[in-house]
PDB file of N, CA and C in Angstrom:
ATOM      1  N   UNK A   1     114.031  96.678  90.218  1.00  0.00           N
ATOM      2  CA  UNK A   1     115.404  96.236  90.353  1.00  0.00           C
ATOM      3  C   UNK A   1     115.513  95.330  91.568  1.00  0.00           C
ATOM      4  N   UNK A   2     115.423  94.028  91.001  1.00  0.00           N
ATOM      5  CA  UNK A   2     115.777  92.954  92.337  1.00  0.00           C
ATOM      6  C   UNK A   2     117.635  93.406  93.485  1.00  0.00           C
ATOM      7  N   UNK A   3     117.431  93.701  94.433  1.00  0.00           N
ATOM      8  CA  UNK A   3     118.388  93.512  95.484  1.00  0.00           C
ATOM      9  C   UNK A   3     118.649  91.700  95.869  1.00  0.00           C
ATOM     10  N   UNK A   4     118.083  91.673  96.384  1.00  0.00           N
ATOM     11  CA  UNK A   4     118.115  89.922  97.020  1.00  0.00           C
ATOM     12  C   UNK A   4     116.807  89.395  96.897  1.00  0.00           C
ATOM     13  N   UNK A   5     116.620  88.138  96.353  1.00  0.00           N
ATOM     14  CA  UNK A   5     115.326  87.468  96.582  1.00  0.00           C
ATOM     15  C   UNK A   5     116.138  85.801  96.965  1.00  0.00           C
ATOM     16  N   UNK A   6     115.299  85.127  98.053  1.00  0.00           N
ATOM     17  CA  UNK A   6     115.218  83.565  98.372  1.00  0.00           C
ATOM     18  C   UNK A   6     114.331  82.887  98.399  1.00  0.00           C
ATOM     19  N   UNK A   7     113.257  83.216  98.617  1.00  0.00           N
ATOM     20  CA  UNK A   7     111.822  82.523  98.388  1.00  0.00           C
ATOM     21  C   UNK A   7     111.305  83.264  97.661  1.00  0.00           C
ATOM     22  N   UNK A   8     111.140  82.044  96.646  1.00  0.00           N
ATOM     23  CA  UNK A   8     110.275  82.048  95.121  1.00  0.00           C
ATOM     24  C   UNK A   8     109.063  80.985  95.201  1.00  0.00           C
ATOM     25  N   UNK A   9     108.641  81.174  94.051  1.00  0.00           N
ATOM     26  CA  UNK A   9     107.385  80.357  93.172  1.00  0.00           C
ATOM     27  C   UNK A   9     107.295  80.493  91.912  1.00  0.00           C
ATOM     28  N   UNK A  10     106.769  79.595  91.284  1.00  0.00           N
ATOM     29  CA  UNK A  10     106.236  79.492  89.810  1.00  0.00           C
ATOM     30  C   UNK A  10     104.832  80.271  89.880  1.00  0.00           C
ATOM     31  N   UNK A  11     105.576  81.544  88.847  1.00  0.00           N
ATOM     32  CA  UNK A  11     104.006  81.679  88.475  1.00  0.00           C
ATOM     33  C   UNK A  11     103.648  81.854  86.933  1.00  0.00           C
ATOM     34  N   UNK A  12     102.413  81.959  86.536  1.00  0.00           N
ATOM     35  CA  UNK A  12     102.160  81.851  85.093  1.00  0.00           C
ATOM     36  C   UNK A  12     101.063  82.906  84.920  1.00  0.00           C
ATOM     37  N   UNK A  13     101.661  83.281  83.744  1.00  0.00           N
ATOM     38  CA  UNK A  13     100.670  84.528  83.115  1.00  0.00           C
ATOM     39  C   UNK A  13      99.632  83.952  82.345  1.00  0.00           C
ATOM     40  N   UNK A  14      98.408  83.904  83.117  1.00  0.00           N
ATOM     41  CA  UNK A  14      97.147  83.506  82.014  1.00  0.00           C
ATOM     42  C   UNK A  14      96.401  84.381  81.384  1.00  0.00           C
ATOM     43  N   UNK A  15      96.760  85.494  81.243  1.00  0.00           N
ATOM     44  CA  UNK A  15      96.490  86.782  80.749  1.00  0.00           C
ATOM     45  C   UNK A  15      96.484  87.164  79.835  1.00  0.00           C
ATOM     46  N   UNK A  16      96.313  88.159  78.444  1.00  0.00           N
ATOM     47  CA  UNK A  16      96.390  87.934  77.344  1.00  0.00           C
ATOM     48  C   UNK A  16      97.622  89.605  77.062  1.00  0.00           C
ATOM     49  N   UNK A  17      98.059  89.880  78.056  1.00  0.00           N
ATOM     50  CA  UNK A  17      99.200  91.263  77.867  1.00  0.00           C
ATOM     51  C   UNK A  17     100.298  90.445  79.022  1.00  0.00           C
ATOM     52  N   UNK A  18     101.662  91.028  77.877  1.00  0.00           N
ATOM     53  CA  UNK A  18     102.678  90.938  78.684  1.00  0.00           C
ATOM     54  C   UNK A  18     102.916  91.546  80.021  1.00  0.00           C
ATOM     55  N   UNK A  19     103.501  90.767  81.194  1.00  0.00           N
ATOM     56  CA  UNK A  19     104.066  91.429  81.869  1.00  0.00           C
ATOM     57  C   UNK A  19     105.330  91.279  82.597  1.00  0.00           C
ATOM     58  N   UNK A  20     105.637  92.918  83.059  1.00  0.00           N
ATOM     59  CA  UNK A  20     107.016  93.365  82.925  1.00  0.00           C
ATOM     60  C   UNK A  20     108.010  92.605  84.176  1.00  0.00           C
ATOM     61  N   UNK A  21     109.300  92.448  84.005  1.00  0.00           N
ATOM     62  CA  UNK A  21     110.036  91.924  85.270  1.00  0.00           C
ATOM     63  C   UNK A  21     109.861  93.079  85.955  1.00  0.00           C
ATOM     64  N   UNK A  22     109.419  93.047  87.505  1.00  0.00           N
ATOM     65  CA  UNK A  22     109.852  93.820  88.039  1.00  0.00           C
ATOM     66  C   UNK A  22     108.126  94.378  88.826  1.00  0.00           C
ATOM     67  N   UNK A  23     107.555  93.705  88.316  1.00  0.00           N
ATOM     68  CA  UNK A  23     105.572  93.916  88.502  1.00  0.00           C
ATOM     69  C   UNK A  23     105.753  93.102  89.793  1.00  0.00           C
ATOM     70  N   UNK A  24     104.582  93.780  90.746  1.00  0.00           N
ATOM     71  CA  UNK A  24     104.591  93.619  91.585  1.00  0.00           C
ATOM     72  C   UNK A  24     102.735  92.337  91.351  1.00  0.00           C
ATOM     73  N   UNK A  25     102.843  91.328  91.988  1.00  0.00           N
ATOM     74  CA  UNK A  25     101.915  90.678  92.228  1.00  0.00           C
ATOM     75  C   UNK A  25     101.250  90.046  93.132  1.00  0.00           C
ATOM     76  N   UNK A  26      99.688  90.679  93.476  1.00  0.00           N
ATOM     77  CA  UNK A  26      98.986  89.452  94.522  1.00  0.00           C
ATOM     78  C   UNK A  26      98.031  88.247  93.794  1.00  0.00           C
ATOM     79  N   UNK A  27      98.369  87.487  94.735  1.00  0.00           N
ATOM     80  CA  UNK A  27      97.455  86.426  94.431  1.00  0.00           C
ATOM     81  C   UNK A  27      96.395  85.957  95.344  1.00  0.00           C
ATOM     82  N   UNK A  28      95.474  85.698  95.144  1.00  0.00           N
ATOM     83  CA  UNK A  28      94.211  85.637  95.836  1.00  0.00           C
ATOM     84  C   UNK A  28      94.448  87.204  97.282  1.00  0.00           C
ATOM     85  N   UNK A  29      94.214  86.351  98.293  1.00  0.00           N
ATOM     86  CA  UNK A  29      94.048  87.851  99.154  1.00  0.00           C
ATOM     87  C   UNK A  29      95.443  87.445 100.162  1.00  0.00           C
ATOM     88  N   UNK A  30      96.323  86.450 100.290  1.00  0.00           N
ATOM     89  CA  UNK A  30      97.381  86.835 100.768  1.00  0.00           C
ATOM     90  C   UNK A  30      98.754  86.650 100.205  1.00  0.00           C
ATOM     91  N   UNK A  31      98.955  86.285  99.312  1.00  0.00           N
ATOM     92  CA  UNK A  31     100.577  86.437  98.836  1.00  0.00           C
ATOM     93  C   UNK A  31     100.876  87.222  97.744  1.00  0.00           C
ATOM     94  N   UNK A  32     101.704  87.545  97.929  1.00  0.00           N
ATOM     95  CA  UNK A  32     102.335  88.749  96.898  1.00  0.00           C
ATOM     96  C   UNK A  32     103.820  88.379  96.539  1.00  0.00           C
ATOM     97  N   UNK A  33     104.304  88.898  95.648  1.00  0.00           N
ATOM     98  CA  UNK A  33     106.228  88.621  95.078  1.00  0.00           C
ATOM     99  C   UNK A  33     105.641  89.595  93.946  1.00  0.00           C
ATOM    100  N   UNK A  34     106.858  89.626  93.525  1.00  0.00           N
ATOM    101  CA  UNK A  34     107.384  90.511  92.238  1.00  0.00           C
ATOM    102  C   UNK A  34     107.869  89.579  91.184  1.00  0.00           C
ATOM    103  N   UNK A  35     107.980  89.474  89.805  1.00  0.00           N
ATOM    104  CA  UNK A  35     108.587  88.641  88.883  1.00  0.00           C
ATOM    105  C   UNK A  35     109.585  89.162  88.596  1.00  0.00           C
ATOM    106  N   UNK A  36     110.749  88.535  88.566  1.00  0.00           N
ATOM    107  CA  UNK A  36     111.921  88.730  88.533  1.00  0.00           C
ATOM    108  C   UNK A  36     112.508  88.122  86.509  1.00  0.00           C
ATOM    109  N   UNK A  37     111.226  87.788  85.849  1.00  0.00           N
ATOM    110  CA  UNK A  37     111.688  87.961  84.352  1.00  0.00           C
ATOM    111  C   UNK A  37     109.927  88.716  83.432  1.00  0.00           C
ATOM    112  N   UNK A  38     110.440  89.105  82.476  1.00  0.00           N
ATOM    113  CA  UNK A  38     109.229  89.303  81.676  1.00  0.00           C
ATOM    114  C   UNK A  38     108.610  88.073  81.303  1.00  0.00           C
ATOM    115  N   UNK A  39     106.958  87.657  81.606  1.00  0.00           N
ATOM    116  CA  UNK A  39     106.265  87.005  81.134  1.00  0.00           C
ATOM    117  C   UNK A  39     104.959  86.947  79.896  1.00  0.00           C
ATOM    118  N   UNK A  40     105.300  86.304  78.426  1.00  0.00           N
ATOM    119  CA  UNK A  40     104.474  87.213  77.881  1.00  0.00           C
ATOM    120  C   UNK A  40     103.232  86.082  78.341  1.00  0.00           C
ATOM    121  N   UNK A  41     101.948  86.214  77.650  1.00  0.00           N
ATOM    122  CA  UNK A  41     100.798  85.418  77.536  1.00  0.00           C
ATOM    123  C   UNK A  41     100.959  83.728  77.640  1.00  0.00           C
ATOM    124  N   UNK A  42     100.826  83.156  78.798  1.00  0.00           N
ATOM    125  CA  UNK A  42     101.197  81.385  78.742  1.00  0.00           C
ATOM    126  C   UNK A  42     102.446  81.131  78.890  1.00  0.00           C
ATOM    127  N   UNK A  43     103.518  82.444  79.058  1.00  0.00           N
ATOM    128  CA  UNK A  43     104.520  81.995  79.745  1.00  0.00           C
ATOM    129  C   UNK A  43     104.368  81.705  81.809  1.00  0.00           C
ATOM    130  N   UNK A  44     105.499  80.868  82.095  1.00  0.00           N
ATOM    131  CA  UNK A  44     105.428  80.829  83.498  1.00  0.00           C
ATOM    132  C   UNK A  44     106.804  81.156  83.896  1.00  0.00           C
ATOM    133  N   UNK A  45     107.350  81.676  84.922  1.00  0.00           N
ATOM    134  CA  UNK A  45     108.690  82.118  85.496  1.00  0.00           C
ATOM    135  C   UNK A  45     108.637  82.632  87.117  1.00  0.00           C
ATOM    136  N   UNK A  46     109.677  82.764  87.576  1.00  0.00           N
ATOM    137  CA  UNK A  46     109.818  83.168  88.870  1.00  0.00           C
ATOM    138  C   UNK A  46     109.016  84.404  89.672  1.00  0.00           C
ATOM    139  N   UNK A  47     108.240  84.041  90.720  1.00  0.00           N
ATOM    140  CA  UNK A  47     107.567  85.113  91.597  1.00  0.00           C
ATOM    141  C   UNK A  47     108.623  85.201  92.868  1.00  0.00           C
ATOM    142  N   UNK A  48     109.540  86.021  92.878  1.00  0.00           N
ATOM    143  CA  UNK A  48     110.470  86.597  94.212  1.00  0.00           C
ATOM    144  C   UNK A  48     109.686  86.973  95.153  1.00  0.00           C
ATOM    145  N   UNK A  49     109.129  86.362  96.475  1.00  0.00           N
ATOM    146  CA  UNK A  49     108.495  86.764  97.558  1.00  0.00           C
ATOM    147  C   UNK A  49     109.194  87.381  98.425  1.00  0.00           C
ATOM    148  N   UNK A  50     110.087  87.651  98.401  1.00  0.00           N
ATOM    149  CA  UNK A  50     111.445  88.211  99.585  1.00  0.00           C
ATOM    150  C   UNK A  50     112.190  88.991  98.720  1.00  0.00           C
ATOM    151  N   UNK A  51     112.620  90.096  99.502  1.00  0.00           N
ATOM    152  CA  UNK A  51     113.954  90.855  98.834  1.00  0.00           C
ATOM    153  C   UNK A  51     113.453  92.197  98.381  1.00  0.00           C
ATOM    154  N   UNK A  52     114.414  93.199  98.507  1.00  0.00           N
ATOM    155  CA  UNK A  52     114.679  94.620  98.329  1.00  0.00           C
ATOM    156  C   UNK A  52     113.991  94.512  96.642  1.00  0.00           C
ATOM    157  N   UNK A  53     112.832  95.595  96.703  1.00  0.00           N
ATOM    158  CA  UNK A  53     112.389  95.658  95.021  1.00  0.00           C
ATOM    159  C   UNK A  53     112.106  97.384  95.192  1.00  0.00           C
ATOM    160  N   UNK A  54     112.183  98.009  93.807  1.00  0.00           N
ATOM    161  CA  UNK A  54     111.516  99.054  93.692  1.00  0.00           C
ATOM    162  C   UNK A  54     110.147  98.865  92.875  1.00  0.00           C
ATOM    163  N   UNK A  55     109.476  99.752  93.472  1.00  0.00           N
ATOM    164  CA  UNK A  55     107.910  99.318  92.999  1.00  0.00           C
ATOM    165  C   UNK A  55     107.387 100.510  93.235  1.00  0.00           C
ATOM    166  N   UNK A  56     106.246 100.794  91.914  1.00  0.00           N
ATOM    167  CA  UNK A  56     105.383 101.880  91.960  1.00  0.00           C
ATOM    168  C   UNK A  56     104.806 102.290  93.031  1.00  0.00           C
ATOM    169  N   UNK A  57     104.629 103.487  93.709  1.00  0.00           N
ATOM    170  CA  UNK A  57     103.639 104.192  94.845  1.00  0.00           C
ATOM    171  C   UNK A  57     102.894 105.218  94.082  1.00  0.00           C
ATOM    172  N   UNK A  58     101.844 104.756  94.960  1.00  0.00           N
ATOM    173  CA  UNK A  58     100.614 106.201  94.712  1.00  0.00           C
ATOM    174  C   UNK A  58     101.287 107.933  94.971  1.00  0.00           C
ATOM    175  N   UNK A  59     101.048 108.466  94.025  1.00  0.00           N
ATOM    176  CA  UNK A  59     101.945 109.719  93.845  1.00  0.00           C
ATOM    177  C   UNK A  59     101.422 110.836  95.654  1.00  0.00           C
ATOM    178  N   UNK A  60     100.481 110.446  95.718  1.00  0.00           N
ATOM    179  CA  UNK A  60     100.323 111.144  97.117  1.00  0.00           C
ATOM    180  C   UNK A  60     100.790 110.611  98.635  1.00  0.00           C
ATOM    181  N   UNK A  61     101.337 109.593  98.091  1.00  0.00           N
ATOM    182  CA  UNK A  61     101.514 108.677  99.752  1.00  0.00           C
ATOM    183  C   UNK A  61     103.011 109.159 100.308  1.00  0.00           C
ATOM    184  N   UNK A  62     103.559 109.482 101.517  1.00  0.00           N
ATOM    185  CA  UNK A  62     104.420 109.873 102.299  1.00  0.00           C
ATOM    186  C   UNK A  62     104.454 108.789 102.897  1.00  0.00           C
ATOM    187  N   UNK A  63     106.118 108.030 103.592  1.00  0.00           N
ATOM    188  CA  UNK A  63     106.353 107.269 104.357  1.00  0.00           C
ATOM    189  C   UNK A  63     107.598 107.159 104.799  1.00  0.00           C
ATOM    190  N   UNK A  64     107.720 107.032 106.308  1.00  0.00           N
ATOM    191  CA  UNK A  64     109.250 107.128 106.535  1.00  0.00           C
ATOM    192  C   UNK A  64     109.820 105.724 106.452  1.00  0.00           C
ATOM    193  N   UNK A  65     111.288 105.797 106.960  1.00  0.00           N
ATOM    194  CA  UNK A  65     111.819 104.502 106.332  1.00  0.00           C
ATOM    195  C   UNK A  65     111.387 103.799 107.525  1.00  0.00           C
ATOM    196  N   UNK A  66     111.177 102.097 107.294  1.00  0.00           N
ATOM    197  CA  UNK A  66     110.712 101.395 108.368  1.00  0.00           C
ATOM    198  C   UNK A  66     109.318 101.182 108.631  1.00  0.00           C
ATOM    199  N   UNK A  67     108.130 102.091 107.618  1.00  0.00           N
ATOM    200  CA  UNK A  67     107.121 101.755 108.396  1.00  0.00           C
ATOM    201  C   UNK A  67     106.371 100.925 106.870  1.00  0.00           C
ATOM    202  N   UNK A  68     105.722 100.067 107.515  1.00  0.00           N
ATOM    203  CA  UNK A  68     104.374  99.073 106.980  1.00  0.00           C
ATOM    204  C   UNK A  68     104.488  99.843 105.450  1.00  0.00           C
ATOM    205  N   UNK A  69     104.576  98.640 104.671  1.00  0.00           N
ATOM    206  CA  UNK A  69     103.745  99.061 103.199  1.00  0.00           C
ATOM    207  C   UNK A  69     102.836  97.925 102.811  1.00  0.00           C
ATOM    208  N   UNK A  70     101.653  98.801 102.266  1.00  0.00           N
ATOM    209  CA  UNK A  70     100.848  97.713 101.775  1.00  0.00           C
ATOM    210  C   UNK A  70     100.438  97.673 100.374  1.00  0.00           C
ATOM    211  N   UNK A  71      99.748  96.939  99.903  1.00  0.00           N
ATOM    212  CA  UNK A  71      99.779  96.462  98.105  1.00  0.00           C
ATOM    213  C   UNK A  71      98.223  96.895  97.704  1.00  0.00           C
ATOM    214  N   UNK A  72      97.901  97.953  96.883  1.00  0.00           N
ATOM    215  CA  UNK A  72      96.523  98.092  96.159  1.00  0.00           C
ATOM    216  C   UNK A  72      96.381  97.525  95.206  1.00  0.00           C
ATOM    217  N   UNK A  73      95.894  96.243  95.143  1.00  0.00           N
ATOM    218  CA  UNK A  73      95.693  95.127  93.867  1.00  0.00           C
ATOM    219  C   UNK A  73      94.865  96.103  92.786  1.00  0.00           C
ATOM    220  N   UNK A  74      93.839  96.251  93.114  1.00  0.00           N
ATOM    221  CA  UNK A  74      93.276  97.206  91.907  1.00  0.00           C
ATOM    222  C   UNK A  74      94.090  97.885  91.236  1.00  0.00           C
ATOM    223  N   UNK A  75      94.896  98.671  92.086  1.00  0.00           N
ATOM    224  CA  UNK A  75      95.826 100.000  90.982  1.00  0.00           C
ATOM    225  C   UNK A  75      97.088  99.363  90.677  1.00  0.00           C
ATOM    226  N   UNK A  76      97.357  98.311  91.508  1.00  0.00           N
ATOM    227  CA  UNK A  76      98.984  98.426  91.515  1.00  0.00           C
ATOM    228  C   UNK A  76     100.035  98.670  92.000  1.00  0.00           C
ATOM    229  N   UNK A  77     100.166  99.552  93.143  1.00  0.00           N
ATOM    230  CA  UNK A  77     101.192 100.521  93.580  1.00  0.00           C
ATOM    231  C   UNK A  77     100.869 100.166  95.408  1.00  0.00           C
ATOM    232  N   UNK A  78     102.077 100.698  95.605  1.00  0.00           N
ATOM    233  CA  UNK A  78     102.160 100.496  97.693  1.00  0.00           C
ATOM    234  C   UNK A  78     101.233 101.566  98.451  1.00  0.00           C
ATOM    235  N   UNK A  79     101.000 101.232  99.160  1.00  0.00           N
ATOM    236  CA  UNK A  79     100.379 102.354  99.822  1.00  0.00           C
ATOM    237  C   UNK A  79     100.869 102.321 101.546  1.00  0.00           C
ATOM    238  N   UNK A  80      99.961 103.378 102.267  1.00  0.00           N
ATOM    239  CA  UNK A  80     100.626 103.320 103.488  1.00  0.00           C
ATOM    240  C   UNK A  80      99.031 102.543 104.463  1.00  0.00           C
ATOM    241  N   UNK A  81      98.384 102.596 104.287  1.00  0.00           N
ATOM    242  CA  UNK A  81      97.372 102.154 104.618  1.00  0.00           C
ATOM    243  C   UNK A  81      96.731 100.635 104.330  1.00  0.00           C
ATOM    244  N   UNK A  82      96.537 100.371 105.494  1.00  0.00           N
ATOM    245  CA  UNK A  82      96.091  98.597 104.826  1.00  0.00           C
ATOM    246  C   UNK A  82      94.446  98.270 105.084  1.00  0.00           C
ATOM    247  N   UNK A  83      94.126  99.521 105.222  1.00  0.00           N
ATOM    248  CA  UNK A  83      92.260  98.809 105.194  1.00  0.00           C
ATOM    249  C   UNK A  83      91.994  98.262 103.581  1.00  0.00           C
ATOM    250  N   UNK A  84      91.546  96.578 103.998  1.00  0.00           N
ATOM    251  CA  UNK A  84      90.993  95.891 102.853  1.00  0.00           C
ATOM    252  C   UNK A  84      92.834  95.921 102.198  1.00  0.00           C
ATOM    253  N   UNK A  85      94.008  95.975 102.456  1.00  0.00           N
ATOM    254  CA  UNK A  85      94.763  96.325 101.744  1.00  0.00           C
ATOM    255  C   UNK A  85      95.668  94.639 102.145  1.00  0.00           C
ATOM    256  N   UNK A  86      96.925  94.333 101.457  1.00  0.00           N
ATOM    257  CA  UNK A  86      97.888  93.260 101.815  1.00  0.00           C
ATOM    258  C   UNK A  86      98.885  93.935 102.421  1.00  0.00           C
ATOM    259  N   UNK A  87      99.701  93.432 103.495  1.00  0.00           N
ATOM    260  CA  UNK A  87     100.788  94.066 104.070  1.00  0.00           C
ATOM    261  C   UNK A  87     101.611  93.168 103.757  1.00  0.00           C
ATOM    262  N   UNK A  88     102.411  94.194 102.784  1.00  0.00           N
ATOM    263  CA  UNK A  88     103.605  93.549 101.924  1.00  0.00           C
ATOM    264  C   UNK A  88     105.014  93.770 102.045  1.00  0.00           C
ATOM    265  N   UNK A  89     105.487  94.580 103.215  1.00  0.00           N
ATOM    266  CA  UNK A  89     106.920  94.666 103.864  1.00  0.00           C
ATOM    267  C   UNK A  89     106.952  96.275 104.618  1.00  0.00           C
ATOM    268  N   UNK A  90     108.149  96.383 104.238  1.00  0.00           N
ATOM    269  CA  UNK A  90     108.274  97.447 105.164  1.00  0.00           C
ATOM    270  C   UNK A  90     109.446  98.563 103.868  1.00  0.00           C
ATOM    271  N   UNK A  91     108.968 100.213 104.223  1.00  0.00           N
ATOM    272  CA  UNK A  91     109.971 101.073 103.125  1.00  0.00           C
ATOM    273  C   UNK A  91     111.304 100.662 103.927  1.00  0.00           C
ATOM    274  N   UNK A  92     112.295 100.869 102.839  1.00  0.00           N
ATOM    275  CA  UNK A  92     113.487 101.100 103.323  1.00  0.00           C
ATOM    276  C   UNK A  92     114.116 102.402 103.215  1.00  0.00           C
ATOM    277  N   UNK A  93     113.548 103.152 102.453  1.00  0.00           N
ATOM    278  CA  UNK A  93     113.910 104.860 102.674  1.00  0.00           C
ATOM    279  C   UNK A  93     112.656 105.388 102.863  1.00  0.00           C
ATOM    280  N   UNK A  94     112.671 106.771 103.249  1.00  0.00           N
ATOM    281  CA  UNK A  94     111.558 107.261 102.689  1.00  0.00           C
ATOM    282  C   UNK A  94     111.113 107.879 101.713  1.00  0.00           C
ATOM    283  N   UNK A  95     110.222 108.130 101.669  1.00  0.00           N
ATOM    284  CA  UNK A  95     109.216 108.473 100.231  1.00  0.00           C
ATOM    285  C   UNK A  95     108.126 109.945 100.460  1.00  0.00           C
ATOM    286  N   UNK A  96     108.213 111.048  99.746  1.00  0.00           N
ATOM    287  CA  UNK A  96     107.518 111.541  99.663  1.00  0.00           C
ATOM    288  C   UNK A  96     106.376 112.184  98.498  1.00  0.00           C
ATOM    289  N   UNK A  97     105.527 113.121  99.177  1.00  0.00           N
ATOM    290  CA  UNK A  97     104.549 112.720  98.047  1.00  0.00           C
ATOM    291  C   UNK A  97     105.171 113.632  96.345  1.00  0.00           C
ATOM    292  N   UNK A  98     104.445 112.864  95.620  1.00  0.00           N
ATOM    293  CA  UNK A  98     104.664 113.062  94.087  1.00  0.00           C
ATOM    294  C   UNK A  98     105.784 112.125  93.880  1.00  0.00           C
ATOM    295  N   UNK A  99     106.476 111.349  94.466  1.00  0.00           N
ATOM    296  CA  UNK A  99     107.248 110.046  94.084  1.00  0.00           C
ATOM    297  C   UNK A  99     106.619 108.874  93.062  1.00  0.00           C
ATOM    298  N   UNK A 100     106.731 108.497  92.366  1.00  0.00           N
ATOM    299  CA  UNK A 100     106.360 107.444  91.302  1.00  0.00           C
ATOM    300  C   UNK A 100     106.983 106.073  91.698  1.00  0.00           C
ATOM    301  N   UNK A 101     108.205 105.925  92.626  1.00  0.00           N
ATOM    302  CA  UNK A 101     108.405 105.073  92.750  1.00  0.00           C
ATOM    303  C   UNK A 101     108.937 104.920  94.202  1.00  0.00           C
ATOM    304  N   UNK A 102     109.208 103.547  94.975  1.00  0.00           N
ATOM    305  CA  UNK A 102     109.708 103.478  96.358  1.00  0.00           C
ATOM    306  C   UNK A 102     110.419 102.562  96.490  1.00  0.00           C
ATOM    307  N   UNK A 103     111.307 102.200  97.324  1.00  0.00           N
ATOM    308  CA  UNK A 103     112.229 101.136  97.711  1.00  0.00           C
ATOM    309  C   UNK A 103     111.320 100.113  98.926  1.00  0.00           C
ATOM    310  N   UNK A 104     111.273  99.022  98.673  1.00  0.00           N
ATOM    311  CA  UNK A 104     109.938  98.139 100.052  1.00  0.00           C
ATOM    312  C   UNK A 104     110.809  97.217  99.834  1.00  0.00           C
ATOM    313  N   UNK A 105     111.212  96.447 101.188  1.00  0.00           N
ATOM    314  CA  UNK A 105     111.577  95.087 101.164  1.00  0.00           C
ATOM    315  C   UNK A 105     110.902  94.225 101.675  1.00  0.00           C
ATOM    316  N   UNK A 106     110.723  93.571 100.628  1.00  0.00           N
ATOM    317  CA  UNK A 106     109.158  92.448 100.615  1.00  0.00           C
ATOM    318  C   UNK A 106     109.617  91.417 101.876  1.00  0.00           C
ATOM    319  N   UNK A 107     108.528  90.783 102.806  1.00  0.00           N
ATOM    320  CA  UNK A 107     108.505  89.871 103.270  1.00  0.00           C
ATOM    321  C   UNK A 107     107.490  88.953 102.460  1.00  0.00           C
ATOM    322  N   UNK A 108     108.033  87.548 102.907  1.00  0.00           N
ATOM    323  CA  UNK A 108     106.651  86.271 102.506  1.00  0.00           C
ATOM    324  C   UNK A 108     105.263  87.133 103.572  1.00  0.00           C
ATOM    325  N   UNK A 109     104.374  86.814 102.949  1.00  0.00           N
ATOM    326  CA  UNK A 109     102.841  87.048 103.244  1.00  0.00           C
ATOM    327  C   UNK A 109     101.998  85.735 103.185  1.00  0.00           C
ATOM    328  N   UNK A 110     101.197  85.910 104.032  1.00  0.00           N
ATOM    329  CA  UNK A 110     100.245  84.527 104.158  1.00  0.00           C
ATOM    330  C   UNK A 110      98.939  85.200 105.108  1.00  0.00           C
ATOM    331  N   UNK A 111      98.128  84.963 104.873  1.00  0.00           N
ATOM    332  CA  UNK A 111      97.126  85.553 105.740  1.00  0.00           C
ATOM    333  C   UNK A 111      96.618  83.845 106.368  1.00  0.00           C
ATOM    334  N   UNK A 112      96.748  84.228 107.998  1.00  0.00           N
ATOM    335  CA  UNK A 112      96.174  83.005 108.934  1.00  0.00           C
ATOM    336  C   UNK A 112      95.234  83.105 109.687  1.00  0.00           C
ATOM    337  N   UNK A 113      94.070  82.643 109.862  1.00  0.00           N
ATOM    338  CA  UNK A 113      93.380  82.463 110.246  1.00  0.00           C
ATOM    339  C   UNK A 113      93.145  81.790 111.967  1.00  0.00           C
ATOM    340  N   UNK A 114      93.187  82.261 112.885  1.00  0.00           N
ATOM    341  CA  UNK A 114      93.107  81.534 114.347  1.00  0.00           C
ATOM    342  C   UNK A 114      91.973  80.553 114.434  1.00  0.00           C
ATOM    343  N   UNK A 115      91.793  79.095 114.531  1.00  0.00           N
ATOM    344  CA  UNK A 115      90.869  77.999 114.726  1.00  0.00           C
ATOM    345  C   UNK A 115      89.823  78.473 115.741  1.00  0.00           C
ATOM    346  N   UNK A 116      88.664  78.178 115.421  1.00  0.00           N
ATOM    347  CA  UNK A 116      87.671  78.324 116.717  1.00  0.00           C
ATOM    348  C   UNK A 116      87.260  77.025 117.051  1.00  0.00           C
TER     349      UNK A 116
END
């Protein structure tokens, strides 16, 4: 359930299964958004990088409101831990364990690199 989103992107499903509004997505190893319509196979539509989303959590993860969430591309779902992980906003309530789902308000993500 989108709250607010302002920074978007085009993205496109090259995939051969639909997916749902409301999927949470990374791309390569730093940006992430959520799609804000269903995309089936070769469709393209809006990636919301910003804004209040509910999104799947790992049924064991605990978190109070305010702290770091991060994105497990493999599974899908937020976690509280970011080794090897994307840091993809922050909870806005908290969450405890056996929850299926969480409230995170996404920030833009970019992973930068310092010049040597």
């Amino acid at each position: 359930m989108l709250v607010k989103s302002t920074l978007q992107q085009i993205y496109k499903n090259e995939g051969t299964d639909v997916i749902a509004a409301g999927t949470g997505i990374q791309i390569g190893d730093a940006l992430f958004g959520v799609l804000e319509t269903t995309l089936n196979p070769g469709e393209s539509g809006v990636l919301a990088r910003q804004g209040i989303w509910t999104l799947p959590i790992a049924s064991s993860t605990t978190a109070a409101a305010g702290a770091l969430a991060y994105w497990d591309k493999s599974g899908g779902k937020v976690l509280t831990s970011g080794s090897s992980k994307l840091a993809i906003g922050v909870f806005t309530k908290g969450s405890a364990s056996g929850e299926t789902e969480t409230e995170i308000a996404v920030f833009p993500t970019a992973t930068i690199s310092p010049g040597t």
